[in-house]
Protein backbone atom coordinates (compact mmCIF):
# COMPACT_ATOMS: atom_id res chain seq x y z
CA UNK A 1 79.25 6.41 4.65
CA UNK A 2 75.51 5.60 5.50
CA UNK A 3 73.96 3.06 2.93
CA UNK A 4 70.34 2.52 2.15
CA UNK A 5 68.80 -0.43 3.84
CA UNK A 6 66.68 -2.72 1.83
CA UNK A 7 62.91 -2.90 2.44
CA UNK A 8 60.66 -6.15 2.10
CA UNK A 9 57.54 -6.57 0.42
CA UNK A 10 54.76 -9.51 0.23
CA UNK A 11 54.87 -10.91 -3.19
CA UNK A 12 54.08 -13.59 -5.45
CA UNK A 13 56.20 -14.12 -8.72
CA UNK A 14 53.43 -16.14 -11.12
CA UNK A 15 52.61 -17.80 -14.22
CA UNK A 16 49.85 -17.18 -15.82
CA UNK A 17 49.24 -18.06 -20.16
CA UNK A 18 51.96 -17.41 -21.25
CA UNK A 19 53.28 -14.64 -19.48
CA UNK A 20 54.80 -14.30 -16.17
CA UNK A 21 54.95 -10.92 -13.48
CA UNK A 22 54.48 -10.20 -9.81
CA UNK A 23 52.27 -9.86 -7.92
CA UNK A 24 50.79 -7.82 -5.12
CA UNK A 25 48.22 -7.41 -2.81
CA UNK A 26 47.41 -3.92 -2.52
CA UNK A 27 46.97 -3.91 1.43
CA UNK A 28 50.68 -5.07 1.41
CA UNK A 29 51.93 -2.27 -0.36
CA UNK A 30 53.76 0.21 1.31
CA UNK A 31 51.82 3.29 2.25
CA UNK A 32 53.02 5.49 -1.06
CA UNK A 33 52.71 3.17 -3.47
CA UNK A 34 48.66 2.10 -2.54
CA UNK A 35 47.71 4.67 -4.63
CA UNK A 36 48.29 5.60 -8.36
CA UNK A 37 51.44 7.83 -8.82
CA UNK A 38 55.07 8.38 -9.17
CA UNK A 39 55.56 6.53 -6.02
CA UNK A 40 53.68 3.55 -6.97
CA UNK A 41 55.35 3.67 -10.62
CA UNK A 42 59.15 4.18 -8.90
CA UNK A 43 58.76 1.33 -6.87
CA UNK A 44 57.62 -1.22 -9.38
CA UNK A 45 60.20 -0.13 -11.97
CA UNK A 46 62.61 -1.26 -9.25
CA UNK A 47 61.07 -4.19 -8.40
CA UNK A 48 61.41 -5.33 -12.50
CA UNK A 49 64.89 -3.67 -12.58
CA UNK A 50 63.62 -0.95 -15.13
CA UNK A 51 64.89 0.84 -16.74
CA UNK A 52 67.59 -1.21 -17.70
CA UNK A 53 70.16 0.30 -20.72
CA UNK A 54 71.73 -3.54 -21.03
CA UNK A 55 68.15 -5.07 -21.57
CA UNK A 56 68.41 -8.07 -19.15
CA UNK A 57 67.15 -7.33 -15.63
CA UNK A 58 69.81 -8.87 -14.09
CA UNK A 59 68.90 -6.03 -10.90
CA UNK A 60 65.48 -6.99 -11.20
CA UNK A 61 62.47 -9.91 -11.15
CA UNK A 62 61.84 -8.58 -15.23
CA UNK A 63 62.74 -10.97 -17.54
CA UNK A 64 63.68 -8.44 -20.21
CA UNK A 65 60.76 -9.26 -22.19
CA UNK A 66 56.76 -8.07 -23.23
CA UNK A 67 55.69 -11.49 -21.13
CA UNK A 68 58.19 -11.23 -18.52
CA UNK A 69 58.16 -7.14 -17.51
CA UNK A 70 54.61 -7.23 -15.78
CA UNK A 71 53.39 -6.26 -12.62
CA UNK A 72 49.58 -6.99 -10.99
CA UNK A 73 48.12 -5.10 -8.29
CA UNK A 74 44.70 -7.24 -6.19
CA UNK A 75 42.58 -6.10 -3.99
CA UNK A 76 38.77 -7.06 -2.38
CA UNK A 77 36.63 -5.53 -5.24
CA UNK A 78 34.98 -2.02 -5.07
CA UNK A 79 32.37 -2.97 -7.62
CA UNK A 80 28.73 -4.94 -7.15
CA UNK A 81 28.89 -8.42 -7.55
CA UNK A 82 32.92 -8.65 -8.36
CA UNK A 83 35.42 -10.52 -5.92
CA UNK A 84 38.53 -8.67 -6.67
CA UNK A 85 39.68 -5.65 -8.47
CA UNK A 86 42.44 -6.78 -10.62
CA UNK A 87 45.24 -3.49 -11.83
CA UNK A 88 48.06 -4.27 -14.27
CA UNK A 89 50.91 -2.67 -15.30
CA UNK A 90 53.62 -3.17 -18.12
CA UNK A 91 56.63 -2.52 -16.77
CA UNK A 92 58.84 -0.65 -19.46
CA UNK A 93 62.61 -2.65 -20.14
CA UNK A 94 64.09 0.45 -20.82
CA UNK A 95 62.59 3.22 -20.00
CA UNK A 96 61.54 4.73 -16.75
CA UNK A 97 57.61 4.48 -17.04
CA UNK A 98 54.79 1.95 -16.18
CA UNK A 99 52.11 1.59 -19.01
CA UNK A 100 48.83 1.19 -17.30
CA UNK A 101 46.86 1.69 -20.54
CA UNK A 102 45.54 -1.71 -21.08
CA UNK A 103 45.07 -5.57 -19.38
CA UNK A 104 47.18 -8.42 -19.55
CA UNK A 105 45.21 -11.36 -20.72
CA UNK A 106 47.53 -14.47 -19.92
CA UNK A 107 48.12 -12.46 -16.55
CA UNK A 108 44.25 -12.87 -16.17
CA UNK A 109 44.43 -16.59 -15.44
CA UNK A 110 46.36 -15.53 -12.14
CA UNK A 111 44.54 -13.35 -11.02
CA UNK A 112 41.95 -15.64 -9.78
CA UNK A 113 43.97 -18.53 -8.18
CA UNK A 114 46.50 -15.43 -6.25
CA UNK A 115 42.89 -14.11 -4.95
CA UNK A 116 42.08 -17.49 -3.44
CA UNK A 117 45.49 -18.21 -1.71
CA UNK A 118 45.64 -14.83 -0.37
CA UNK A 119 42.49 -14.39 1.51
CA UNK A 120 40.31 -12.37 -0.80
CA UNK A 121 37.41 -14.65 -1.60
CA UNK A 122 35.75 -15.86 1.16
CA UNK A 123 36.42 -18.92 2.76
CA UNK A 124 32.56 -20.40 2.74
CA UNK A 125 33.02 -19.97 -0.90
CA UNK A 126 36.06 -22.44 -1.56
CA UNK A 127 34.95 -26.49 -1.98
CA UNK A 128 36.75 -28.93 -0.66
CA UNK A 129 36.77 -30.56 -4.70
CA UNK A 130 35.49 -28.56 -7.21
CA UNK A 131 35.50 -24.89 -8.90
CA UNK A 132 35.34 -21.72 -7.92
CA UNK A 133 34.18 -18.92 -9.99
CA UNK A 134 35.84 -15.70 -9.47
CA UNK A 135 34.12 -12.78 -10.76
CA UNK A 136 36.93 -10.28 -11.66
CA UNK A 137 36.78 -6.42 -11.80
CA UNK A 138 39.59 -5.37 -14.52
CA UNK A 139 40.58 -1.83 -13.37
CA UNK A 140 42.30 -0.69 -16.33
CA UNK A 141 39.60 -1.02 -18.84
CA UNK A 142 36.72 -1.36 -16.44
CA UNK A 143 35.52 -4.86 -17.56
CA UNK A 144 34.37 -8.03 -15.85
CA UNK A 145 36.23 -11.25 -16.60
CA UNK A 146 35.35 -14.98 -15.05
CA UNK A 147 37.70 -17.03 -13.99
CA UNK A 148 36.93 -20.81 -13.25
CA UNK A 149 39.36 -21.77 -11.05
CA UNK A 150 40.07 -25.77 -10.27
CA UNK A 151 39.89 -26.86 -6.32
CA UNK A 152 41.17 -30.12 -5.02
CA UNK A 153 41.33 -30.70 -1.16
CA UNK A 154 40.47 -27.32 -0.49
CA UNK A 155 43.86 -25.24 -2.34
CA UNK A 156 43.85 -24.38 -5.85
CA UNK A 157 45.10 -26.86 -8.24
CA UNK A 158 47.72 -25.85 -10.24
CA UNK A 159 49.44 -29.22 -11.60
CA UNK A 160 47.45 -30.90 -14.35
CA UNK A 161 47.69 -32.47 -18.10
CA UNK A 162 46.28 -29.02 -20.07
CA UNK A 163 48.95 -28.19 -22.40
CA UNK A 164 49.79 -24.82 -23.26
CA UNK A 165 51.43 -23.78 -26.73
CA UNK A 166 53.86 -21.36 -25.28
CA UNK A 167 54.57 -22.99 -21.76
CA UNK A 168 56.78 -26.08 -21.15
CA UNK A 169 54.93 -28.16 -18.49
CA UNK A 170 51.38 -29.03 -18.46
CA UNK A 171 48.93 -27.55 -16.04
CA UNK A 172 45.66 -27.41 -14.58
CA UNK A 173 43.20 -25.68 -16.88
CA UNK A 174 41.48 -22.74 -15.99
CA UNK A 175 38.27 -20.91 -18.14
CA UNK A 176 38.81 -17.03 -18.98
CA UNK A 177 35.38 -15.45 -19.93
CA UNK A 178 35.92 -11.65 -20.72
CA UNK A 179 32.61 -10.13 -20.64
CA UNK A 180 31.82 -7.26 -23.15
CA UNK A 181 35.23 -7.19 -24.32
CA UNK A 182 35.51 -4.12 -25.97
CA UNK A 183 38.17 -2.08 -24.46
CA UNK A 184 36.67 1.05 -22.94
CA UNK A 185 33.11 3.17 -23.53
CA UNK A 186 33.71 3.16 -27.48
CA UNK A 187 32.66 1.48 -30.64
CA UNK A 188 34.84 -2.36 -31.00
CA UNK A 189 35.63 -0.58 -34.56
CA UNK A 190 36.62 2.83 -33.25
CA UNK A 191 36.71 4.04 -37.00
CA UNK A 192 33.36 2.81 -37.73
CA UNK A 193 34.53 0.57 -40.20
CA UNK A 194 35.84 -3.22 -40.54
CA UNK A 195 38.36 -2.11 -43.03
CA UNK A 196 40.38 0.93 -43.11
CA UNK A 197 42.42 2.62 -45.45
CA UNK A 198 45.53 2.71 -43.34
CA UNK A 199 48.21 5.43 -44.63
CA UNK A 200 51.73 4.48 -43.15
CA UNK A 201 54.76 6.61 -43.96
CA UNK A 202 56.93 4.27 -46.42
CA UNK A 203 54.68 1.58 -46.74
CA UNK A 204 51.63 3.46 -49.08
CA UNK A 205 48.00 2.10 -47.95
CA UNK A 206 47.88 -0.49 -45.82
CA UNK A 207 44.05 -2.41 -45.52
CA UNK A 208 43.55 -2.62 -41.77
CA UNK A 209 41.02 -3.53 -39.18
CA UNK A 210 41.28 -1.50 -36.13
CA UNK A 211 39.30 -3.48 -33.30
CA UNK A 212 38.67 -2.67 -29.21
CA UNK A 213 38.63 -6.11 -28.32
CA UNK A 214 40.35 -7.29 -25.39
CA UNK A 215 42.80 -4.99 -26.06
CA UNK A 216 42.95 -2.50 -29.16
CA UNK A 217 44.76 -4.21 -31.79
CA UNK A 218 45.40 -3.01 -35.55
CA UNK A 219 45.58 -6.01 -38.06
CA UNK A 220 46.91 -6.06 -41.29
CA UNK A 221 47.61 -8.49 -44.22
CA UNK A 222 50.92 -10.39 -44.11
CA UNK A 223 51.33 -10.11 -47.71
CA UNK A 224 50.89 -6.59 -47.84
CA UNK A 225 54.24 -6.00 -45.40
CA UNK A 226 55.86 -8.87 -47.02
CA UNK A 227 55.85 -11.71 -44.73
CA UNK A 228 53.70 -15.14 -45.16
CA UNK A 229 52.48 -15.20 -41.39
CA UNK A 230 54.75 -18.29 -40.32
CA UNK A 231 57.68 -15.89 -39.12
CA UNK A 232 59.13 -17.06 -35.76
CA UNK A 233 60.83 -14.41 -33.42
CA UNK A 234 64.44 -14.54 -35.04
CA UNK A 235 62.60 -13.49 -38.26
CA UNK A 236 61.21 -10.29 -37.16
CA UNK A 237 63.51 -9.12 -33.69
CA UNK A 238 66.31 -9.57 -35.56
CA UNK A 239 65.46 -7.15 -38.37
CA UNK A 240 65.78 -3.25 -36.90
CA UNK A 241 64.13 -1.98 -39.79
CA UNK A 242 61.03 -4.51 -39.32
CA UNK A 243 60.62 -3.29 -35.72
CA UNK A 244 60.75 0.42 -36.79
CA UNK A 245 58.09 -0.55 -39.30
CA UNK A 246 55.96 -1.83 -37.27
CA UNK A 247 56.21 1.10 -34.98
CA UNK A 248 55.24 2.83 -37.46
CA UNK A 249 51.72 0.98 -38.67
CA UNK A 250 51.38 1.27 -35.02
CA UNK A 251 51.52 4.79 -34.12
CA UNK A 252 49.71 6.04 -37.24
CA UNK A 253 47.21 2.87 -36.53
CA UNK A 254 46.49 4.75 -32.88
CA UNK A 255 46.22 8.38 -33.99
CA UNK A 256 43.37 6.83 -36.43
CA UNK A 257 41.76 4.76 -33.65
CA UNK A 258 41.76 8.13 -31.17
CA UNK A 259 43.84 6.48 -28.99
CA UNK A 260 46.45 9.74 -29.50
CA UNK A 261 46.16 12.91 -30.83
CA UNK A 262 49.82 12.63 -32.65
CA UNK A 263 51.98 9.73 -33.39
CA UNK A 264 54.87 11.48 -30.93
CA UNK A 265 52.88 10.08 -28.27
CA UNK A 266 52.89 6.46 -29.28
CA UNK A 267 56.51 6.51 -27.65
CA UNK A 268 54.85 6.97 -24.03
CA UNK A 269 51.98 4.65 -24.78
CA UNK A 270 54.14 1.13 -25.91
CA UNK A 271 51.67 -1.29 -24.25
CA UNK A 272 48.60 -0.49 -26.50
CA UNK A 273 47.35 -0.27 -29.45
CA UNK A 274 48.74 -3.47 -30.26
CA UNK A 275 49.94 -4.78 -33.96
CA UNK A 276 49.43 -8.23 -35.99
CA UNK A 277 49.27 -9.41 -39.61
CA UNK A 278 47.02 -12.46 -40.81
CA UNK A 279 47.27 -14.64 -42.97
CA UNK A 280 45.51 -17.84 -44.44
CA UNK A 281 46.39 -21.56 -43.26
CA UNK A 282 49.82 -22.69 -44.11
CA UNK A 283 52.22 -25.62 -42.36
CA UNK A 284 55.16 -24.30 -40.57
CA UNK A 285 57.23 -25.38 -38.02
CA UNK A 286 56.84 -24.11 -34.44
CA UNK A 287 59.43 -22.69 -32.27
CA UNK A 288 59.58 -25.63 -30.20
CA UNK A 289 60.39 -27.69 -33.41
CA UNK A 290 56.55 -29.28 -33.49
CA UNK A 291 55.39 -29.50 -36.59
CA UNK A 292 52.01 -26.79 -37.28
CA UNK A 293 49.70 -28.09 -40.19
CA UNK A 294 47.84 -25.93 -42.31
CA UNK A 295 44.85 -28.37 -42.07
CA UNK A 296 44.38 -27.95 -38.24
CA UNK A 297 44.27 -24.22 -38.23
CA UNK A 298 41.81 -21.50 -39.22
CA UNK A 299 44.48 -18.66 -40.45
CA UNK A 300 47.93 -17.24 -38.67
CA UNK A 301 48.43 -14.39 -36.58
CA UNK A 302 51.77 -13.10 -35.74
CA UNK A 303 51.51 -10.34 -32.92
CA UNK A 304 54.04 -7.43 -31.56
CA UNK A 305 54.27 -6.67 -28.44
CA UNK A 306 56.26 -4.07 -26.80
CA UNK A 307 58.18 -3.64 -29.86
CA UNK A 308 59.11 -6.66 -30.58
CA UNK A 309 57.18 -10.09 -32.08
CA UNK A 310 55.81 -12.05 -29.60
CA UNK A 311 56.64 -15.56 -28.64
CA UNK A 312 53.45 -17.05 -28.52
CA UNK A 313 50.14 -14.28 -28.31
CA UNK A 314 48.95 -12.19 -25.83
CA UNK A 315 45.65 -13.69 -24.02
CA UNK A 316 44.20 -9.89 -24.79
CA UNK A 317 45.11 -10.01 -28.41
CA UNK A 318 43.44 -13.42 -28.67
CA UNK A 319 40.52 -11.88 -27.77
CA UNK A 320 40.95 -9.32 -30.14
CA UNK A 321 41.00 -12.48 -32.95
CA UNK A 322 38.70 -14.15 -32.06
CA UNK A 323 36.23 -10.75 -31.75
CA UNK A 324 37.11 -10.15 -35.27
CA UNK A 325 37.57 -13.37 -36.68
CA UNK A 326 33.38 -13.81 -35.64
CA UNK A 327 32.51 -10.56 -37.68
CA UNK A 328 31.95 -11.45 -41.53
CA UNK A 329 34.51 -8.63 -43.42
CA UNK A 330 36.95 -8.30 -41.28
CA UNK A 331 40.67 -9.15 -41.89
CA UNK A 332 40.61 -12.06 -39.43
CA UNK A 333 37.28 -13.49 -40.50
CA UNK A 334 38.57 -13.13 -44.62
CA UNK A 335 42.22 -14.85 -43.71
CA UNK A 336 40.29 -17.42 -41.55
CA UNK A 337 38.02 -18.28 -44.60
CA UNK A 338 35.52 -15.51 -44.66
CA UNK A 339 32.49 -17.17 -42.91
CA UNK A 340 30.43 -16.92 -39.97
CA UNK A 341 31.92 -18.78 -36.66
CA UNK A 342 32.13 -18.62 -33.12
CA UNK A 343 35.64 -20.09 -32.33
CA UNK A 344 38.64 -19.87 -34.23
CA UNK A 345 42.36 -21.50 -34.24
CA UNK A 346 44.92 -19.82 -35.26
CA UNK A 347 48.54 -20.30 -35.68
CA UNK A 348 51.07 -18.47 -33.72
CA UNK A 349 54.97 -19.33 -33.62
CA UNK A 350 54.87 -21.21 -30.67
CA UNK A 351 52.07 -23.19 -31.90
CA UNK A 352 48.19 -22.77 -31.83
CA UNK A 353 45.48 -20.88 -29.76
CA UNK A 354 41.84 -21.77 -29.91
CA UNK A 355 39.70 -18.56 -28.61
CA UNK A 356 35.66 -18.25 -28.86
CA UNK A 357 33.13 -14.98 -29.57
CA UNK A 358 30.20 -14.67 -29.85
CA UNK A 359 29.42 -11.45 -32.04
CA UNK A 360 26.08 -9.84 -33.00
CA UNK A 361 25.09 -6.70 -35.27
CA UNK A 362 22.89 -4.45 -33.00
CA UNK A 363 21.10 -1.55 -34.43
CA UNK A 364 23.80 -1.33 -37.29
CA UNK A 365 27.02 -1.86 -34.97
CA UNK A 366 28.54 -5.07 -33.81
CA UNK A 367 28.35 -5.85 -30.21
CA UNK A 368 30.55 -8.66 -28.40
CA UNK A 369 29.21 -9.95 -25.21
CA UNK A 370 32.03 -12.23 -24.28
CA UNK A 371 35.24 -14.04 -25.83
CA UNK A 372 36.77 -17.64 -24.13
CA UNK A 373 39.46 -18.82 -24.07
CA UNK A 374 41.45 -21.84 -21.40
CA UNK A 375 44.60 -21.18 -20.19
CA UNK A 376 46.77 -22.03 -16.98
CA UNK A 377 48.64 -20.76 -13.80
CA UNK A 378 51.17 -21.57 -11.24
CA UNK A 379 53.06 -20.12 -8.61
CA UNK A 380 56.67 -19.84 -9.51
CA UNK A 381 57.94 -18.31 -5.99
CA UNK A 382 56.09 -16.63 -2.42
CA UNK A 383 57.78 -14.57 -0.08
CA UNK A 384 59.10 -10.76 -0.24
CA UNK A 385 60.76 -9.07 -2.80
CA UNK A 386 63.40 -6.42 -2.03
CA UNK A 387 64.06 -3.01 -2.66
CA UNK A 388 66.45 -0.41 -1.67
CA UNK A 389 64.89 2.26 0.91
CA UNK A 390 65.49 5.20 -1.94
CA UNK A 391 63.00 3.97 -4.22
CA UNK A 392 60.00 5.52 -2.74
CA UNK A 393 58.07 3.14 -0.07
């Protein structure tokens, strides 16, 4: 009996926000899988160990999450004035597909250190102390995002005392500017309004904002799905008729942002539009067991992600927040207090997030030109992952 050998491929397994995925430099790809395609899609869902029917990856680098399934493609930027073309890709958990429909945002804060380890910014521009600035080209939504990555004796500096709500150990911090956030050509309120009328199959009308920000993101009330906004994971991925709720909001949510024509197709399309509900301030206690007071905090945002609530909030759906939370009317900006501002913090269940915007009203439509926020990185593991022969290389 002949058995398929296994293959090795350069790879870095990373950290970056709160997520984790690997990564790859496109050059070190095999042959099939440098281009978009089946080939390219096979091979990463073997990589993660997708689609798994158990829902662990044990076959697999996945870690049977949203944060944990992801995959990043880098390469020497195509575009003026960019360092590195930066292509993500949700890796489904259990089915056989790759979702390349929108950017990872915590991923983002890898993307700049992986580029400066591997060779794709130029050495003359790496200090010996100092930071770099690594202009970023974000292939999936065609956007520019700025990284300001730390330097110390001439390597990146990953170790540091910037604490992350979400991630155990401290770490260096690192700057995320995304540029003219709004995902894609369109409107950042696809509808043309900052509230919508929001008709959901067993839940009546919902009030919604539907914002392309960072990533596209429908928000609703908390109260209006009854919840009070300081749920934790248990409290919602527990519940099978929650989740199937919210799959709902969200597939009617994208048929009435054009992101779909019908709400069959939301089942092919899990990585975007994303959902959250708001709410005002309130104290609540963290998953990590530290204590969130309603006095340090502008409102609460719970987010879903891949179907299920996430554990902290996706660097792309902070954008979306803080996008609307600067624009008077919206959801965010009401729960948040309902006046003008150019940062926010908001409460999230595995503590806070503080994200900036700055937001102006151009010839009768509202116009982003960049949202901050700090987050951190590290290399987790180098080397080669390994894949049998039969998944196409």
């Amino acid at each position: 009996m002949t058995h398929a050998p296994q293959v090795r491929i350069p790879a870095t397994y990373m950290r970056g926000g709160t997520s984790k995925g690997v990564f790859f430099n496109l050059a070190e790809l095999p042959e099939a899988a440098q281009a978009p395609g089946a080939a390219r899609d096979r091979l990463l869902l073997r990589v993660i160990g997708s689609p798994d029917p158990y829902g662990k990856h044990t076959d697999g680098m996945g870690g049977a999450t949203s944060s944990t399934s992801k995959t990043v493609i880098l390469s020497k930027s195509s575009q003026p004035d960019h360092d590195v073309d930066y292509l993500f890709g949700q890796v489904s958990i259990d089915k056989p597909f790759v979702d390349w429909s929108g950017n990872c945002g915590n991923l983002s804060a890898a993307v700049g250190p992986f580029a400066i380890s591997n060779g794709l910014i130029d050495a003359d521009r790496i200090p010996k102390d100092g930071i770099v600035t690594v202009r970023i080209w974000q292939v999936n939504i065609g956007k520019t995002i700025v990284a300001q990555v730390p330097i110390t004796n001439g390597e990146v500096q990953e170790t540091g005392d910037f604490e992350l709500d979400g991630v155990t150990f401290p770490a260096a911090e690192i700057e995320i500017e995304f540029m003219d956030p709004a995902d894609g050509e369109g409107s950042i309120f696809p509808t043309g309004n900052l509230v919508d009328d929001l008709e959901v199959p067993g839940l009546g009308t919902l009030k919604a904002t539907m914002i392309n920000s960072g990533i596209p993101t429908i928000f609703v009330n908390a109260d209006a799905i009854g919840y009070r906004g300081t749920e934790l994971q248990g409290d919602i991925n527990e519940d099978k008729t929650a989740l199937e709720r919210f799959e709902t909001i969200r597939a009617y949510g994208a048929v009435k942002m054009g992101l779909i024509d019908n709400i069959a197709e939301a089942a092919d399309r899990q990585h975007t539009p994303k959902v959250a509900f708001v709410s005002p301030p309130a104290d609540y206690v963290a998953s990590s067991g530290k204590p969130v007071q309603a006095d340090g905090i502008d409102l609460l945002v719970r987010a879903m992600s891949m179907g299920k609530l996430h554990h902290a909030m996706m660097g792309t759906a902070a954008v979306a927040i803080g996008t609307a939370a600067a624009i008077p009317g919206t959801l965010v900006n009401l729960a948040a207090g309902g006046k003008d501002r150019t940062a926010v913090r908001f409460g999230h269940p595995s503590g806070t997030l503080r994200v900036g915007a700055e937001a102006k009203l151009i010839n009768g439509e509202w116009q982003v030109t960049k949202a901050i926020m700090s987050r951190s990185a590290r290399v987790l593991m180098e080397g080669s992952v390994r894949v049998p022969v039969d998944a196409p290389t």
